[in-house]
Protein backbone atom coordinates (compact mmCIF):
# COMPACT_ATOMS: atom_id res chain seq x y z
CA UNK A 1 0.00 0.00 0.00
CA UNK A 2 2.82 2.10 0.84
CA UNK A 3 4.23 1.68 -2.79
CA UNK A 4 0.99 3.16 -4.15
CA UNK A 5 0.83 6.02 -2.09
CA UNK A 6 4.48 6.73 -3.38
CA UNK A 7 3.51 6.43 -6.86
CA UNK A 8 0.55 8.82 -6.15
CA UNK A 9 2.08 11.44 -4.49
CA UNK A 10 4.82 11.33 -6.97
CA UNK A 11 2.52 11.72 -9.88
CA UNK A 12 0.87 14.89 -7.65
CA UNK A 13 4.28 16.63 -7.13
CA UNK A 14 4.60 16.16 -11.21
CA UNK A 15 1.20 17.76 -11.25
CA UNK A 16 2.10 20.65 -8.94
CA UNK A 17 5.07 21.41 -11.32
CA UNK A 18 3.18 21.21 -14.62
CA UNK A 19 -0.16 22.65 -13.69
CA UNK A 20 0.79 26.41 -13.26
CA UNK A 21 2.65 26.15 -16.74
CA UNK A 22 -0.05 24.98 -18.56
CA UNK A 23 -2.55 27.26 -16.97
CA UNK A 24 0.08 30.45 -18.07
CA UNK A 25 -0.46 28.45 -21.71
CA UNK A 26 -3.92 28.56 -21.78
CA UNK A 27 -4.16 32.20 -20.12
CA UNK A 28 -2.28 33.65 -22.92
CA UNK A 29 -4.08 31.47 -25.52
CA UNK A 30 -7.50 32.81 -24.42
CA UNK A 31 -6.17 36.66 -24.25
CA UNK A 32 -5.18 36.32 -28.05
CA UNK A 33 -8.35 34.19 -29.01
CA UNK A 34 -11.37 35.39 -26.51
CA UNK A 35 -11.06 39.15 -27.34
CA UNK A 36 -9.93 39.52 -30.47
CA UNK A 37 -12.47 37.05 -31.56
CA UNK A 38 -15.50 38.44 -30.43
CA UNK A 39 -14.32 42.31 -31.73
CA UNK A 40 -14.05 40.10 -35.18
CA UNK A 41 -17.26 38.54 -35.15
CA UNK A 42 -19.18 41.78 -34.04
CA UNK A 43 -17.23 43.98 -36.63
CA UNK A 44 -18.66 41.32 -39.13
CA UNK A 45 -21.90 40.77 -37.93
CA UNK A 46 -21.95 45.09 -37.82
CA UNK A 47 -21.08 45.38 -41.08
CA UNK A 48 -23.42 42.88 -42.40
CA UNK A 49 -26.54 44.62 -40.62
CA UNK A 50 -24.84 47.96 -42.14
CA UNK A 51 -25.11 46.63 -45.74
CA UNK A 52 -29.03 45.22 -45.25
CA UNK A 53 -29.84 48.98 -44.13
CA UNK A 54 -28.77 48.73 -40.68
CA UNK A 55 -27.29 51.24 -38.60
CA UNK A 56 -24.15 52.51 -39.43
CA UNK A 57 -23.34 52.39 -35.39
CA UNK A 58 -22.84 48.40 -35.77
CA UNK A 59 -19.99 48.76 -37.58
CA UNK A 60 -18.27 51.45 -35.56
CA UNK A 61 -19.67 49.45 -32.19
CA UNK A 62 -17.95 46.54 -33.47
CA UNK A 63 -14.30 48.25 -34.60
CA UNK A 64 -14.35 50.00 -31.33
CA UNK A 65 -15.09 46.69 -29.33
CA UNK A 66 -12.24 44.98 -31.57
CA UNK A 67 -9.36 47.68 -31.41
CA UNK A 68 -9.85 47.57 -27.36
CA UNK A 69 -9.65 43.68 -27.43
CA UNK A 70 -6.30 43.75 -29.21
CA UNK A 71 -4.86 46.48 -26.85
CA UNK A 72 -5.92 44.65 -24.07
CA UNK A 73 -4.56 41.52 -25.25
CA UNK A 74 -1.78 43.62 -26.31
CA UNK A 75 -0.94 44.48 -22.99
CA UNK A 76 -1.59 41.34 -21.48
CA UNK A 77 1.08 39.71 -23.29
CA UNK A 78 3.65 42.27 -22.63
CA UNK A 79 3.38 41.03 -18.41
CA UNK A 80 3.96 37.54 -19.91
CA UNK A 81 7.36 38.54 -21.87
CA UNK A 82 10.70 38.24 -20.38
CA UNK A 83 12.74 40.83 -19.62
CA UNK A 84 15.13 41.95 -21.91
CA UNK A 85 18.94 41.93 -19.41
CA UNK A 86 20.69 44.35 -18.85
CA UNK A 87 24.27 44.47 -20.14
């Protein structure tokens, strides 16, 4: 029994080490997909509705919504970069 609960707890500390890195993965992957992606898809849909004789505030809803996704994501990414040393 002893052997098992050695294996386990083993297999946790692996866990321990690899869970924060892929959970820094996925973080960034959602910043660059979850914003940008919905600005996209509402600048689309906005222009769309524009061009059946929709508002023309879709469109401009949808580029603002999209250009403060990317700067968000923008900046997001920028915490996860290294530092450049210092010679």
């Amino acid at each position: 029994m002893s052997s098992l609960l050695r294996k386990v707890a083993a297999r946790l500390e692996i866990l321990d080490v690899l869970l924060p890195k892929v959970a820094r993965q996925a973080n960034r992957l959602l910043d660059l997909v979850g914003g940008p992606l919905v600005g996209a898809l509402m600048l689309s849909a906005g222009i769309k509705t524009y061009r059946d004789g929709g508002s023309v505030g879709w469109p401009v809803a949808g580029s603002a919504l999209l250009l403060i996704n990317l700067c968000v994501a923008w900046r997001r990414l920028a915490r996860h970069r290294k530092p450049t040393p210092t010679p």
